[in-house]
C-alpha atoms as a PDB file:
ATOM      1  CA  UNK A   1      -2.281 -19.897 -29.492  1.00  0.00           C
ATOM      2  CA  UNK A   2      -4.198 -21.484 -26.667  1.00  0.00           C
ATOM      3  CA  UNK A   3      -4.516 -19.530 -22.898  1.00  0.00           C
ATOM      4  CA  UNK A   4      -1.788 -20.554 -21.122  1.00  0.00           C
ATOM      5  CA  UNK A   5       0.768 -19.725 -24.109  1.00  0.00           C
ATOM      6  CA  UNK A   6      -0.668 -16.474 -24.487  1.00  0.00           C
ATOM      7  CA  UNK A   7      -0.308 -15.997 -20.909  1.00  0.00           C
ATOM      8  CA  UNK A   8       3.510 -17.270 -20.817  1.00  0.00           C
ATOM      9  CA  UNK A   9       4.143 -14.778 -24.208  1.00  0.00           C
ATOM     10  CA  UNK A  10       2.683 -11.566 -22.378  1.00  0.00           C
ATOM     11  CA  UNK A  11       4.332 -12.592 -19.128  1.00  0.00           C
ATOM     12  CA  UNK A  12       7.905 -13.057 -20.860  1.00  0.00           C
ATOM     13  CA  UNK A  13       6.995 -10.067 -23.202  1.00  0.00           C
ATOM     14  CA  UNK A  14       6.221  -8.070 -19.543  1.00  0.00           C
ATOM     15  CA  UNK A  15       9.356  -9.080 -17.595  1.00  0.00           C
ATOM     16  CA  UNK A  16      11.653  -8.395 -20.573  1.00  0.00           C
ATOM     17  CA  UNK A  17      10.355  -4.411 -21.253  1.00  0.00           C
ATOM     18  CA  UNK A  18      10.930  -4.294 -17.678  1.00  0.00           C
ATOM     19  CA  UNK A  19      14.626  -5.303 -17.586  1.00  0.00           C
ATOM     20  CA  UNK A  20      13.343  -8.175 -14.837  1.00  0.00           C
ATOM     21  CA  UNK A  21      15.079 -11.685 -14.440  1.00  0.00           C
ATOM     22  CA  UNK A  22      13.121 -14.756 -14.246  1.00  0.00           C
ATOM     23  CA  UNK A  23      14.960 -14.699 -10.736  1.00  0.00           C
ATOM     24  CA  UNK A  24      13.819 -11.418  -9.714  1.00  0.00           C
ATOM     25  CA  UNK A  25      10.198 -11.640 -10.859  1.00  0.00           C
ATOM     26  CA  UNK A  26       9.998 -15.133  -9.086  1.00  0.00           C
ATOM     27  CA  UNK A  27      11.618 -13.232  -5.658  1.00  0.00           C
ATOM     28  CA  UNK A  28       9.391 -10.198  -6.084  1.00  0.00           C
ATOM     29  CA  UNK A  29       6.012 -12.314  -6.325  1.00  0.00           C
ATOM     30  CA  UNK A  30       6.548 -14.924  -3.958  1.00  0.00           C
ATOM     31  CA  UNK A  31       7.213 -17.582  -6.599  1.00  0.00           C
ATOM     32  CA  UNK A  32       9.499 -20.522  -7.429  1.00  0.00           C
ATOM     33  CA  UNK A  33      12.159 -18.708 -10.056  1.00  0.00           C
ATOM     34  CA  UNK A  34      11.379 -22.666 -12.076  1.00  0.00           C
ATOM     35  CA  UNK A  35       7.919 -21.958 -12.051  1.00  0.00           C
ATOM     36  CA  UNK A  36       8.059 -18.634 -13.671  1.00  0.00           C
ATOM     37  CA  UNK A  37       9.992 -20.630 -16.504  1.00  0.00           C
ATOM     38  CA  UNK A  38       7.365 -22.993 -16.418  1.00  0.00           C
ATOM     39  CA  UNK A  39       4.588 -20.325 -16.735  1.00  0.00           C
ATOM     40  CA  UNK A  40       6.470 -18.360 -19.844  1.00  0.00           C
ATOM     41  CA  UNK A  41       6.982 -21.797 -21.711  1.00  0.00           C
ATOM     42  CA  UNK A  42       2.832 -22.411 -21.194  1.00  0.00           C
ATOM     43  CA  UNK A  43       3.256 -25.228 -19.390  1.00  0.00           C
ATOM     44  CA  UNK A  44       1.598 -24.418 -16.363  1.00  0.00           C
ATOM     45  CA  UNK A  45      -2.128 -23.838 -15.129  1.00  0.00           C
ATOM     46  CA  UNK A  46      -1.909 -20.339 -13.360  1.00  0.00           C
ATOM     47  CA  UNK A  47      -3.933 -19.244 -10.258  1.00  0.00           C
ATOM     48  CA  UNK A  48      -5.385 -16.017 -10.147  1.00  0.00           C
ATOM     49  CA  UNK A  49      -3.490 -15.115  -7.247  1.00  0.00           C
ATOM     50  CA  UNK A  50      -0.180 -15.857  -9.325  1.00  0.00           C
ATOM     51  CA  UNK A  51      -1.253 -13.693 -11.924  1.00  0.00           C
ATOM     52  CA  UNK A  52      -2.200 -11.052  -9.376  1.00  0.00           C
ATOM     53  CA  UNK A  53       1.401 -11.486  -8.251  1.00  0.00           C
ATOM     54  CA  UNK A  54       3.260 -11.371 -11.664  1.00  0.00           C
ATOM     55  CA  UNK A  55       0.898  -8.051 -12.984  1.00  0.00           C
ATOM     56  CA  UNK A  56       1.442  -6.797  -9.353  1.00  0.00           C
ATOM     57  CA  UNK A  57       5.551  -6.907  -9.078  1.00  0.00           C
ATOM     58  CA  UNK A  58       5.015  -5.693 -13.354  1.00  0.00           C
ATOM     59  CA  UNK A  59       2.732  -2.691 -12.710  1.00  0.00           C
ATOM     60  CA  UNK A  60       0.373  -3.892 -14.721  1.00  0.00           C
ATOM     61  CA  UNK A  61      -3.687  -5.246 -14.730  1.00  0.00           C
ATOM     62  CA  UNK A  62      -4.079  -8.668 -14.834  1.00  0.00           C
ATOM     63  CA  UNK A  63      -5.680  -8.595 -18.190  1.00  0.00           C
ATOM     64  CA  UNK A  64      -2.148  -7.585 -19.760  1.00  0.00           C
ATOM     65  CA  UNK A  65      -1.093 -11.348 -19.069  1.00  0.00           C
ATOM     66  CA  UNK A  66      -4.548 -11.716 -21.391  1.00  0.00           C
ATOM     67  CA  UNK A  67      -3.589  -9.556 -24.727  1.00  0.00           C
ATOM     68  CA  UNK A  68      -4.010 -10.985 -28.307  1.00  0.00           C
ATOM     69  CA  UNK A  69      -0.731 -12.024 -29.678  1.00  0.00           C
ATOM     70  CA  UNK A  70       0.013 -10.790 -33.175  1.00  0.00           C
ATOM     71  CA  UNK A  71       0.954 -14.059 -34.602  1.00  0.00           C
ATOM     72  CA  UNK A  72       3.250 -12.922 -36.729  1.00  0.00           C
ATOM     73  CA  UNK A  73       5.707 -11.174 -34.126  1.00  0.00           C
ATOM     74  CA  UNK A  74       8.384 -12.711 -33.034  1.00  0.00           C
ATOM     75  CA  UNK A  75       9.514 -14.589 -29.763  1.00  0.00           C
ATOM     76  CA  UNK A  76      10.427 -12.326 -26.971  1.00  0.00           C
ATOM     77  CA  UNK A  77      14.217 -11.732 -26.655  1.00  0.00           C
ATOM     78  CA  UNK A  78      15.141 -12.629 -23.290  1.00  0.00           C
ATOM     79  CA  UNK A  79      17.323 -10.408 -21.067  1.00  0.00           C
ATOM     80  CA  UNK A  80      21.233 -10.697 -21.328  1.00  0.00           C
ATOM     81  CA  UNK A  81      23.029 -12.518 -19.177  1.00  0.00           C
ATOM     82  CA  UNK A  82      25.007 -11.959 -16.798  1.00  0.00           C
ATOM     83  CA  UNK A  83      25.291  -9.378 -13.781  1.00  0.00           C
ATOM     84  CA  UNK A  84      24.470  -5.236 -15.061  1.00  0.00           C
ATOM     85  CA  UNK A  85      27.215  -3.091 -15.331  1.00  0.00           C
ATOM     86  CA  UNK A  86      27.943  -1.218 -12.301  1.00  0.00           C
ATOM     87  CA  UNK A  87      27.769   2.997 -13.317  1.00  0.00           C
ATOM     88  CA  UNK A  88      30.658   4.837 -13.641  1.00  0.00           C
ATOM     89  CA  UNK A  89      31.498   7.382 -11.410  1.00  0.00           C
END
């Protein structure tokens, strides 16, 4: 897997544990929500100051968006769509 997919896995693996939208990671970094798609799909060149943003808004070092992928895990599930149930009261 070459750097920017590796990037784009960790990113996507990142935002998912998190419970974070494409949308909301994009609005919480400062980023185009298309780009973010862009980034997770490795199709994209990243900045340092983008991945400053995306481990920033993730609580995370930069160097997470870095981590070996086991090459035998799977795809990242994305999130489930649609809006979060409200809590009962």
């Amino acid at each position: 897997m070459d750097t920017k997919h590796t990037i784009g896995w960790n990113l996507r693996s990142l935002r998912v544990e998190r419970g974070l939208s494409q949308e909301r990671l994009a609005l919480e970094a400062g980023i185009d929500r298309s780009y973010v798609g862009r980034v997770e799909r490795g199709e994209e060149n990243v900045t340092v100051a983008t991945l400053e943003a995306f481990a920033n808004v993730l609580s995370v070092r930069v160097v997470a968006l870095f981590a070996e992928v086991d090459p035998k895990s799977g795809r990242p599930e994305p999130l489930r769509s649609g809006r979060k149930p409200k809590n009962a009261k």
